[in-house]
C-alpha atoms as a PDB file:
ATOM      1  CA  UNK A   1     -16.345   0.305   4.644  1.00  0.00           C
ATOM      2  CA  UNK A   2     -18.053   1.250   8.021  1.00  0.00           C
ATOM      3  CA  UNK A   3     -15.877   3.051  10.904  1.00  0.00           C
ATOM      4  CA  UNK A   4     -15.928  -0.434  13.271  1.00  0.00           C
ATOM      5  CA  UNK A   5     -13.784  -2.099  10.233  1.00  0.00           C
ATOM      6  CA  UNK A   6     -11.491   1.057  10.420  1.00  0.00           C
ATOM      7  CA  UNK A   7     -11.164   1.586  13.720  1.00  0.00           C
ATOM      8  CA  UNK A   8      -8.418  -1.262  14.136  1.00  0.00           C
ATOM      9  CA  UNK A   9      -6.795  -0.514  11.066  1.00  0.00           C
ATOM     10  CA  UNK A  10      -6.799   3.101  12.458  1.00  0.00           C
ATOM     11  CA  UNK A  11      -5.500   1.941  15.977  1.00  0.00           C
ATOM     12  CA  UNK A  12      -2.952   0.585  14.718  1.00  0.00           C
ATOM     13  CA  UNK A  13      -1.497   3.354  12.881  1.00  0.00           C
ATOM     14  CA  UNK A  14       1.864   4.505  14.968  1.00  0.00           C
ATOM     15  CA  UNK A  15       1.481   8.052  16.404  1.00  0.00           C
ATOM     16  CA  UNK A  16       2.432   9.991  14.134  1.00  0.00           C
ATOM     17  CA  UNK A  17      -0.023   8.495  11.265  1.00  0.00           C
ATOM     18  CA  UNK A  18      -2.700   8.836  13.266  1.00  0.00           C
ATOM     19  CA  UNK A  19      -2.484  12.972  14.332  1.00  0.00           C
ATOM     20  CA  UNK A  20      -1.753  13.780  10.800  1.00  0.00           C
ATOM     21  CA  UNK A  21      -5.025  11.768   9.836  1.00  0.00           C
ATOM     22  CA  UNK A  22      -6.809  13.866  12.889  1.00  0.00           C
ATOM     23  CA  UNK A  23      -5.297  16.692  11.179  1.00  0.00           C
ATOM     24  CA  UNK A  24      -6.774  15.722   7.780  1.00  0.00           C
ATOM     25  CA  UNK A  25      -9.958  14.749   9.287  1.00  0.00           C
ATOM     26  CA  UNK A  26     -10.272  18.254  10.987  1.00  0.00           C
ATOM     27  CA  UNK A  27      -9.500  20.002   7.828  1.00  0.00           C
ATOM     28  CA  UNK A  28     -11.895  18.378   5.916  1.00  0.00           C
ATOM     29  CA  UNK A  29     -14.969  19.813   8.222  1.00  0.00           C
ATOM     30  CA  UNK A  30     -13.551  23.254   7.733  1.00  0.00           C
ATOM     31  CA  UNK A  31     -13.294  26.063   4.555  1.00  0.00           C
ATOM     32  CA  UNK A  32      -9.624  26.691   5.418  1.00  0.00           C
ATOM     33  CA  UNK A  33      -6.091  25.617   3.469  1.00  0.00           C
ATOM     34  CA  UNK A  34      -3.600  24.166   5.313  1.00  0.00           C
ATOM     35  CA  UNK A  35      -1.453  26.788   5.528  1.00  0.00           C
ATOM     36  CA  UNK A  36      -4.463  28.600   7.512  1.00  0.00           C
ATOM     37  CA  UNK A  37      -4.611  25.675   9.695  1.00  0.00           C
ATOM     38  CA  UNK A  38      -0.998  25.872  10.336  1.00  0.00           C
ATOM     39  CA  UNK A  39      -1.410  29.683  11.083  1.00  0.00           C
ATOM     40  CA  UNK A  40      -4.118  29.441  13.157  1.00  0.00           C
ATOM     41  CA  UNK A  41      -2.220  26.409  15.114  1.00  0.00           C
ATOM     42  CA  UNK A  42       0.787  28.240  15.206  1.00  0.00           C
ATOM     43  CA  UNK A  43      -0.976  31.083  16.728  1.00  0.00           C
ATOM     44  CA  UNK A  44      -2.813  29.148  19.426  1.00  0.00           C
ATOM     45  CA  UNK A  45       0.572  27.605  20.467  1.00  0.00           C
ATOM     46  CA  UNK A  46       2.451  30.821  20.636  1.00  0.00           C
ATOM     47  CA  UNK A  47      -0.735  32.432  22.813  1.00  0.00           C
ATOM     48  CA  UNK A  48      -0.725  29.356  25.310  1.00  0.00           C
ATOM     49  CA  UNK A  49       2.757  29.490  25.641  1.00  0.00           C
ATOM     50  CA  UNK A  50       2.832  33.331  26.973  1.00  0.00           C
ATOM     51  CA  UNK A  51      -0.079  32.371  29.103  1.00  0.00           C
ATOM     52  CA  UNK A  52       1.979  29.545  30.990  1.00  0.00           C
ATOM     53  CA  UNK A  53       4.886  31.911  30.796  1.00  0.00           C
ATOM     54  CA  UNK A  54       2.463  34.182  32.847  1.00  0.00           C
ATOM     55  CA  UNK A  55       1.590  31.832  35.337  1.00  0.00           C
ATOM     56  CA  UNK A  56      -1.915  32.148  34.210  1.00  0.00           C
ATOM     57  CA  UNK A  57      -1.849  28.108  33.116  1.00  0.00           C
ATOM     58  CA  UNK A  58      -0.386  25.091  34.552  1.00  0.00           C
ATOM     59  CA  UNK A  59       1.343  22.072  32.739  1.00  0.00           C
ATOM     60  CA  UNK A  60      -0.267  18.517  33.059  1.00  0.00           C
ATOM     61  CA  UNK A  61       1.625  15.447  32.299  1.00  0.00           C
ATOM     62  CA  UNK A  62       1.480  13.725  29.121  1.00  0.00           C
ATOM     63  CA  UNK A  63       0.606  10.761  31.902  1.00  0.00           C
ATOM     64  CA  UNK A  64      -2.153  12.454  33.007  1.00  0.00           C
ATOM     65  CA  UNK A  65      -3.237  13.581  29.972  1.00  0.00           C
ATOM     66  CA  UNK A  66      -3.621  10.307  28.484  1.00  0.00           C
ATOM     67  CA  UNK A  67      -5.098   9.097  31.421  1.00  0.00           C
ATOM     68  CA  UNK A  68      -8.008  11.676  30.505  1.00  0.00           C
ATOM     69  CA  UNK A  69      -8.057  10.428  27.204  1.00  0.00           C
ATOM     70  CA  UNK A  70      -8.747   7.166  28.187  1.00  0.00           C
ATOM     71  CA  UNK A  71     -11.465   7.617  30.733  1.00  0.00           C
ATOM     72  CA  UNK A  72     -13.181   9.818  27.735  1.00  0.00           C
ATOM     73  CA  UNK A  73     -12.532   7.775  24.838  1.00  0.00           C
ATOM     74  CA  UNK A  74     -13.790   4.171  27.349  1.00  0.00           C
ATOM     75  CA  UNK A  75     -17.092   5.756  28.064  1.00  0.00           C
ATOM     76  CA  UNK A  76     -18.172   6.310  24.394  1.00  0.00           C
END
């Protein structure tokens, strides 16, 4: 099976299927466990947070934000 005949299928998948696939995906092109992944993710989160806490980051709408993703992900 070739990725154009999974894309749909993939598409298709509500939300929540697909970012635990990404997550899968992403695991599979690193040496790390899960629970490293989780760590690591955990960690990221927790620094982000205290920057925007700061002031040293702003927020952007989920809006916006998929907007982006959009304008990326069309000009592939």
């Amino acid at each position: 099976m070739t990725l154009a005949q999974l894309e749909p299928e993939i598409f298709a998948l509500p939300d929540q299927e697909r970012a635990l696939l990404v997550q899968r995906l992403l695991l599979s092109l690193e040496n790390i466990s899960e629970s490293e992944f989780e760590s690591l993710w955990a960690n990221e989160s927790a620094q982000r947070a205290a920057q925007f806490d700061l002031g040293n980051t702003k927020s952007i709408s989920g809006e916006e934000v998929a907007k982006k993703v959009r304008l990326i992900t069309n000009s592939l």
